[in-house]
N, C-alpha and C. Protein backbone atom coordinates (compact mmCIF):
# COMPACT_ATOMS: atom_id res chain seq x y z
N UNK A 1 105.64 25.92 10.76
CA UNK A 1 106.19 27.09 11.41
C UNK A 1 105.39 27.36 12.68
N UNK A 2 106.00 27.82 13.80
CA UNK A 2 105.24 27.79 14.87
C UNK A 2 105.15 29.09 15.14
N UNK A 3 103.90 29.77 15.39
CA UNK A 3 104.07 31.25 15.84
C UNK A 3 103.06 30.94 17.39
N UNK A 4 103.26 32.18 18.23
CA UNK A 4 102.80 32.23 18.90
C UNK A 4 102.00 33.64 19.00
N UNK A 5 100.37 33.54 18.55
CA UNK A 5 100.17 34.70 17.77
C UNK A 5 99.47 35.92 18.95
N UNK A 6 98.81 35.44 20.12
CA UNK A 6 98.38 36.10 21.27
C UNK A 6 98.34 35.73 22.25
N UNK A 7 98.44 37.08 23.42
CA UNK A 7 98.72 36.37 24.62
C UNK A 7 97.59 37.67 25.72
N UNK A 8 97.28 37.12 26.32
CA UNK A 8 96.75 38.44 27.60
C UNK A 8 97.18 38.52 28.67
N UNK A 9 96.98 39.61 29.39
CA UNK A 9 97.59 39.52 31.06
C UNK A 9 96.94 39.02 31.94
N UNK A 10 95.75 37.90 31.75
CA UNK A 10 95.30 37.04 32.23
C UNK A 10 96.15 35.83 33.13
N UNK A 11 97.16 35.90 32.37
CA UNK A 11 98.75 34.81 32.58
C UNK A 11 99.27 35.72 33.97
N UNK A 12 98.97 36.89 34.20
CA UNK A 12 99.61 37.68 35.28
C UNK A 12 98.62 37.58 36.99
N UNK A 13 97.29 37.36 36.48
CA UNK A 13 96.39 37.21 37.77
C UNK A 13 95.62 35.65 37.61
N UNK A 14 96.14 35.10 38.20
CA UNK A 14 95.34 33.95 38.08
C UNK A 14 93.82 33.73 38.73
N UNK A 15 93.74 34.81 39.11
CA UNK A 15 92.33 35.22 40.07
C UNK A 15 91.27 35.83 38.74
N UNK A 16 91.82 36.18 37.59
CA UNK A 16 90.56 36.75 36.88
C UNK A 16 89.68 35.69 35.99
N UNK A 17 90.18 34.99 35.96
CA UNK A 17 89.02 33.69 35.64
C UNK A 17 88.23 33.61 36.79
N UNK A 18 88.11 33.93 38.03
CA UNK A 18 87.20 33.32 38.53
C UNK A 18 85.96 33.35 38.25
N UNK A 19 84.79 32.58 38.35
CA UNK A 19 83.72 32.62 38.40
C UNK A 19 82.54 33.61 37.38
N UNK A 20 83.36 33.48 36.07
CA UNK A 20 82.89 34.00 35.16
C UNK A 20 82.90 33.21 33.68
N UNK A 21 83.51 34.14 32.60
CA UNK A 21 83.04 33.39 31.17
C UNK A 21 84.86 33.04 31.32
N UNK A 22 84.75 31.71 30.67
CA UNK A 22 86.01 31.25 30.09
C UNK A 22 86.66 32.16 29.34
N UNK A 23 88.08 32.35 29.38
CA UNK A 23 88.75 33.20 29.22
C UNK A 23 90.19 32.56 27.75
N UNK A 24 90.31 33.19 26.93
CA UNK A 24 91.04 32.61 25.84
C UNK A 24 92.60 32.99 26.26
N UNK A 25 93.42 32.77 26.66
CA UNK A 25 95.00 33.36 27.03
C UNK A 25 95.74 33.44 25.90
N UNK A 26 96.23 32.40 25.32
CA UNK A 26 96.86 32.22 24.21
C UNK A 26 96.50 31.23 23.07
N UNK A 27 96.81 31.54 22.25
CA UNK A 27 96.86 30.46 20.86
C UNK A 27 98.05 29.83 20.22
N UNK A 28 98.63 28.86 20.42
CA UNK A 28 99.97 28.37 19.01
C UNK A 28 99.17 27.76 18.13
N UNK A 29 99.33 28.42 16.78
CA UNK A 29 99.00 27.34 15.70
C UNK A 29 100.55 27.53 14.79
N UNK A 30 100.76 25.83 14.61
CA UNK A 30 101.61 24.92 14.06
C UNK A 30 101.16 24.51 12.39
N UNK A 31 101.49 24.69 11.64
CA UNK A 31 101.40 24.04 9.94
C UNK A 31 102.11 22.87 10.45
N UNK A 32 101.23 21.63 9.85
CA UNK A 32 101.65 20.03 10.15
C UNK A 32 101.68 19.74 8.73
N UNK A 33 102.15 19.80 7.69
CA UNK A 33 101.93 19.21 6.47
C UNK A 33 100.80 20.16 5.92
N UNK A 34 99.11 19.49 5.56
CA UNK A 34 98.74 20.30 5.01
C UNK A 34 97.37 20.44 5.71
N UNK A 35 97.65 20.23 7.30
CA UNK A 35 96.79 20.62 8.31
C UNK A 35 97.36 21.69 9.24
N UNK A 36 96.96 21.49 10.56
CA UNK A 36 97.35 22.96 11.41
C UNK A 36 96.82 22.13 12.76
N UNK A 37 97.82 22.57 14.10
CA UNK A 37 97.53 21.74 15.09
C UNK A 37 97.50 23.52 16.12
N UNK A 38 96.42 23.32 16.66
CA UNK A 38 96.40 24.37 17.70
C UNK A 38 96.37 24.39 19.27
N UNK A 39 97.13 24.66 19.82
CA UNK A 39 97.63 24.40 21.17
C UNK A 39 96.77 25.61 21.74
N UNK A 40 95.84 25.68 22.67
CA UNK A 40 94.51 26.55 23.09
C UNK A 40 94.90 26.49 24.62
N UNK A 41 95.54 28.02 25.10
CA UNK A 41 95.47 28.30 26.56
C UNK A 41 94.05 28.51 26.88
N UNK A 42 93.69 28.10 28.42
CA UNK A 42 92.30 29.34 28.93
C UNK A 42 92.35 28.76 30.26
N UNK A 43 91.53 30.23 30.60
CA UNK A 43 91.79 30.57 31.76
C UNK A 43 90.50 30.50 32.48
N UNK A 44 89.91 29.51 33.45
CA UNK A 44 88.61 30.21 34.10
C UNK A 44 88.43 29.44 35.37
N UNK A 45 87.42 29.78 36.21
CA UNK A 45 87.10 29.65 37.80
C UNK A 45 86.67 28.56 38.08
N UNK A 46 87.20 27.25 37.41
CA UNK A 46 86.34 26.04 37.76
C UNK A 46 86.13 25.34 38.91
N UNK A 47 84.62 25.31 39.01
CA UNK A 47 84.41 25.20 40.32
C UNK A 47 84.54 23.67 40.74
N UNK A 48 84.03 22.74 39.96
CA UNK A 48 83.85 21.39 39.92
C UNK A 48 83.58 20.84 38.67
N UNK A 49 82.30 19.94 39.00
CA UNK A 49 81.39 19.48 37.84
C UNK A 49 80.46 20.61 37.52
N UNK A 50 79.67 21.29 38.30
CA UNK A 50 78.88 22.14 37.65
C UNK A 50 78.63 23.14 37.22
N UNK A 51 80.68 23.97 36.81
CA UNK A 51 80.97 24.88 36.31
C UNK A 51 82.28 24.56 35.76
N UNK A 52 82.92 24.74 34.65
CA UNK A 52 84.18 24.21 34.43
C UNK A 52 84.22 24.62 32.80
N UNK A 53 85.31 25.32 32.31
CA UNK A 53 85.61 24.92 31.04
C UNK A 53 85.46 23.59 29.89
N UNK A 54 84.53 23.92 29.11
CA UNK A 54 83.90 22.14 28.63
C UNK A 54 84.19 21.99 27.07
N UNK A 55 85.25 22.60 26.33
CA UNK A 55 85.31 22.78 25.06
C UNK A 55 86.28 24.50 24.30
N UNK A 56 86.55 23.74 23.15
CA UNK A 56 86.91 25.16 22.12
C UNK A 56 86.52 24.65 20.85
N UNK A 57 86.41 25.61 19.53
CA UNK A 57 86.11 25.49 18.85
C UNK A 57 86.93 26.40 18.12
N UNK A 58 87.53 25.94 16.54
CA UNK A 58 87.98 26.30 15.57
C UNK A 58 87.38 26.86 14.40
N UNK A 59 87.31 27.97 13.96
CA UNK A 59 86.08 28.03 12.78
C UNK A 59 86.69 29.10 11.60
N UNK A 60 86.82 28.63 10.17
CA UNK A 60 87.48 28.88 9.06
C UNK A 60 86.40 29.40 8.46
N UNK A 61 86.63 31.07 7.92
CA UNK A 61 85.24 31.44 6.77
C UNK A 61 83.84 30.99 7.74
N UNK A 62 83.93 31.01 9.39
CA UNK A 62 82.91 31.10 9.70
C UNK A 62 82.20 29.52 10.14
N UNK A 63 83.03 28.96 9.24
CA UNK A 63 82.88 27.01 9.46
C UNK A 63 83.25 26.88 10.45
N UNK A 64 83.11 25.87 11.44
CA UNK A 64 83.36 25.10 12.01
C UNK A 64 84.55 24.02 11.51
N UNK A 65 85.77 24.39 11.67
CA UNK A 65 86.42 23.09 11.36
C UNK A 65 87.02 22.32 12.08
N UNK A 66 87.51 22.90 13.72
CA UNK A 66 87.58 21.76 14.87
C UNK A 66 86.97 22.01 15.77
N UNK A 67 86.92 20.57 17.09
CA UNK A 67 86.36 20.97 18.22
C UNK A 67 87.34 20.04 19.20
N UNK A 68 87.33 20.60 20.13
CA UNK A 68 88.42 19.80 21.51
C UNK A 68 87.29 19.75 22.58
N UNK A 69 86.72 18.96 22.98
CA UNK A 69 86.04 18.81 23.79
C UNK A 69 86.61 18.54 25.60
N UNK A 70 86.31 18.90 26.41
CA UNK A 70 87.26 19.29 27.31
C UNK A 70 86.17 18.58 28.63
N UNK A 71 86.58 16.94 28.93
CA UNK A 71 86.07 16.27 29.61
C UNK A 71 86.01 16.08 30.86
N UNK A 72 86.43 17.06 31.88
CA UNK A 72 86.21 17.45 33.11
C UNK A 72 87.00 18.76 33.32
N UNK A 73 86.48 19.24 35.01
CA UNK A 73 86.88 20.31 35.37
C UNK A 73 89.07 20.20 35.39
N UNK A 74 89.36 21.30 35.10
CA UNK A 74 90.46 21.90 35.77
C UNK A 74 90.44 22.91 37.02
N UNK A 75 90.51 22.41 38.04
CA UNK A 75 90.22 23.46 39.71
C UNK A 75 91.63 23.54 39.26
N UNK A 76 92.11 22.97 39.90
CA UNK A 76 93.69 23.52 40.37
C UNK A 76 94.79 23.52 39.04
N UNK A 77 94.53 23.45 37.76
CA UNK A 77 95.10 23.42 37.35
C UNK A 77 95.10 24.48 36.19
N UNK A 78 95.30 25.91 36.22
CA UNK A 78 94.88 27.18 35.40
C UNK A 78 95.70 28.40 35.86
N UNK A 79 96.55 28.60 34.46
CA UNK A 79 95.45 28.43 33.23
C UNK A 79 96.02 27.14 32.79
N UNK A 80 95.27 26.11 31.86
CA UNK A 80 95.56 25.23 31.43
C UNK A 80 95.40 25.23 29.61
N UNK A 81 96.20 24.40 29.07
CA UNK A 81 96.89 24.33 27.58
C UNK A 81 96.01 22.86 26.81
N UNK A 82 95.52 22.71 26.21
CA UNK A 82 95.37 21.63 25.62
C UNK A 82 95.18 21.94 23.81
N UNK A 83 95.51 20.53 23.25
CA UNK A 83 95.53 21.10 21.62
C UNK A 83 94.78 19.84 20.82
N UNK A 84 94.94 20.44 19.85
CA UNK A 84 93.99 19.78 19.09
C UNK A 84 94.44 19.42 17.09
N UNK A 85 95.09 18.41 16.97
CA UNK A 85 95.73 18.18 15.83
C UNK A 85 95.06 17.99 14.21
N UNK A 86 95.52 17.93 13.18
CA UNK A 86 94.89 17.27 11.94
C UNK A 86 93.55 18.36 11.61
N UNK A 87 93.62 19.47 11.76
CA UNK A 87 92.66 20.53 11.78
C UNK A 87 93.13 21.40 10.08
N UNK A 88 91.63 20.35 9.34
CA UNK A 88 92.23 21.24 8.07
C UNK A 88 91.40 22.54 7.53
N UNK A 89 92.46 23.37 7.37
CA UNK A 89 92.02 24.70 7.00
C UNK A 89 91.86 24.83 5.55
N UNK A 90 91.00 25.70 5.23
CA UNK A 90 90.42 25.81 3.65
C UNK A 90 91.77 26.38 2.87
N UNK A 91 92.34 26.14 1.44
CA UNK A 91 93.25 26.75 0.95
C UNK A 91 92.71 28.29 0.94
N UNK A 92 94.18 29.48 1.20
CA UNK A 92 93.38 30.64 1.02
C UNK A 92 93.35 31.31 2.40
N UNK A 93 93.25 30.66 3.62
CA UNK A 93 92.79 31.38 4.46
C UNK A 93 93.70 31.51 5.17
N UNK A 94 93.92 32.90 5.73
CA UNK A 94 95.02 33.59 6.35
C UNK A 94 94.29 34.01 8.00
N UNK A 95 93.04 33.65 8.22
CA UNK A 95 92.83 33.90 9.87
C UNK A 95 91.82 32.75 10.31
N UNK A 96 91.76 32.67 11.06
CA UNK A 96 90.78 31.30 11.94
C UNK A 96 90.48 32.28 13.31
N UNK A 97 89.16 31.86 13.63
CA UNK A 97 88.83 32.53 15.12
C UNK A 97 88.81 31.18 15.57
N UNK A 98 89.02 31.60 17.36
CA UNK A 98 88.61 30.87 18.30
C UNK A 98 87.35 30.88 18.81
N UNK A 99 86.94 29.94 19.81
CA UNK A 99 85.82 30.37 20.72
C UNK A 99 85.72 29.25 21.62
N UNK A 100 86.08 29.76 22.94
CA UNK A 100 85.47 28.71 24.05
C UNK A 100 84.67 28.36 24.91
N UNK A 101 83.73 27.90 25.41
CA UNK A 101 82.50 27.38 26.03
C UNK A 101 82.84 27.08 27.54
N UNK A 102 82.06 27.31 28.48
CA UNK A 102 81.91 27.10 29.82
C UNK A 102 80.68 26.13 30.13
N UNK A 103 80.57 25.24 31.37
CA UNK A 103 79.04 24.58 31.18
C UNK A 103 78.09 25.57 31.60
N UNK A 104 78.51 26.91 32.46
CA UNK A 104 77.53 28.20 32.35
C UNK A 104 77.25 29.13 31.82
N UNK A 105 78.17 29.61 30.90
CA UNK A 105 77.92 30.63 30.25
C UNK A 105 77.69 30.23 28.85
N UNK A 106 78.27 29.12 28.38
CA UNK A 106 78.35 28.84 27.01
C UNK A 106 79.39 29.59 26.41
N UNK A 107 79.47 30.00 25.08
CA UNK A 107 80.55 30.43 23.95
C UNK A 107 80.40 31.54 24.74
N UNK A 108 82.39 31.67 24.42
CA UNK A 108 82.74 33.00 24.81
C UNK A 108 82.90 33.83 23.39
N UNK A 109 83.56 34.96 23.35
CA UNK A 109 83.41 35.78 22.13
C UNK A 109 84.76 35.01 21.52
N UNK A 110 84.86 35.83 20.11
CA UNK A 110 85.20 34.63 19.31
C UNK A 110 86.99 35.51 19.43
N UNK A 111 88.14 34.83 19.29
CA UNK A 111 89.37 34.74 20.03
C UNK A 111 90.58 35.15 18.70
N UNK A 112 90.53 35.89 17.23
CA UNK A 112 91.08 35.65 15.78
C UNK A 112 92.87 35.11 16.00
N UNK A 113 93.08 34.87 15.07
CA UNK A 113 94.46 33.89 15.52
C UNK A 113 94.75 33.80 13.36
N UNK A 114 96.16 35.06 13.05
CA UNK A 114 96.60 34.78 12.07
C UNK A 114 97.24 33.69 11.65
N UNK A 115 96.77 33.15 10.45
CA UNK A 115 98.06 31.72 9.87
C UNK A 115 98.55 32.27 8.97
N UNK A 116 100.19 31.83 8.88
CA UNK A 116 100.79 32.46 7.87
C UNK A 116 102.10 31.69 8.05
């Protein structure tokens, strides 16, 4: 089932990522069988190589259960979408947070995203 569970008005200024903490826009999480595939908007000011969105992270009951590692800058291309498949969630659990990383600021605050 596909929901599309949050969104911000981040999608409305493309100027508020700049030059700050990576920014979470939206979340889709998808039930694949008896995993969960999450499609991760964000939004931020990448400058090049030595500032740029570099990762997200999935975390169940606090675990860690995925990571998308995010192998160069997006300048011109934001906000940008990438996902991350075969992400298995503990039986039982009805929320997963997000959290995404910059190469300057590090983890942003953590992003909650209902499954159901």
């Amino acid at each position: 089932m596909l929901r599309i569970l949050m969104t911000s008005l981040l999608c409305l200024n493309p100027l508020a990522g700049l030059a700050g903490d990576v920014e979470i826009v939206k979340v889709v999480a998808t039930a694949q069988g008896d995993a969960w595939r999450f499609d991760v908007t964000l939004a931020h000011g990448d400058t090049g190589w030595d500032h740029y969105a570099n990762g997200w992270k999935v975390f169940a009951d606090g675990q860690e259960v995925g990571y998308r590692e995010l192998f160069h800058p997006h300048v011109n291309e934001q906000p940008f979408t990438r996902s991350l498949s075969s992400v298995q969630i503990p039986d039982g659990t009805s929320e997963v947070t997000i959290r995404a990383s910059d190469s300057v600021h590090g983890w942003s605050e953590s992003f909650a995203v209902e499954l159901n």
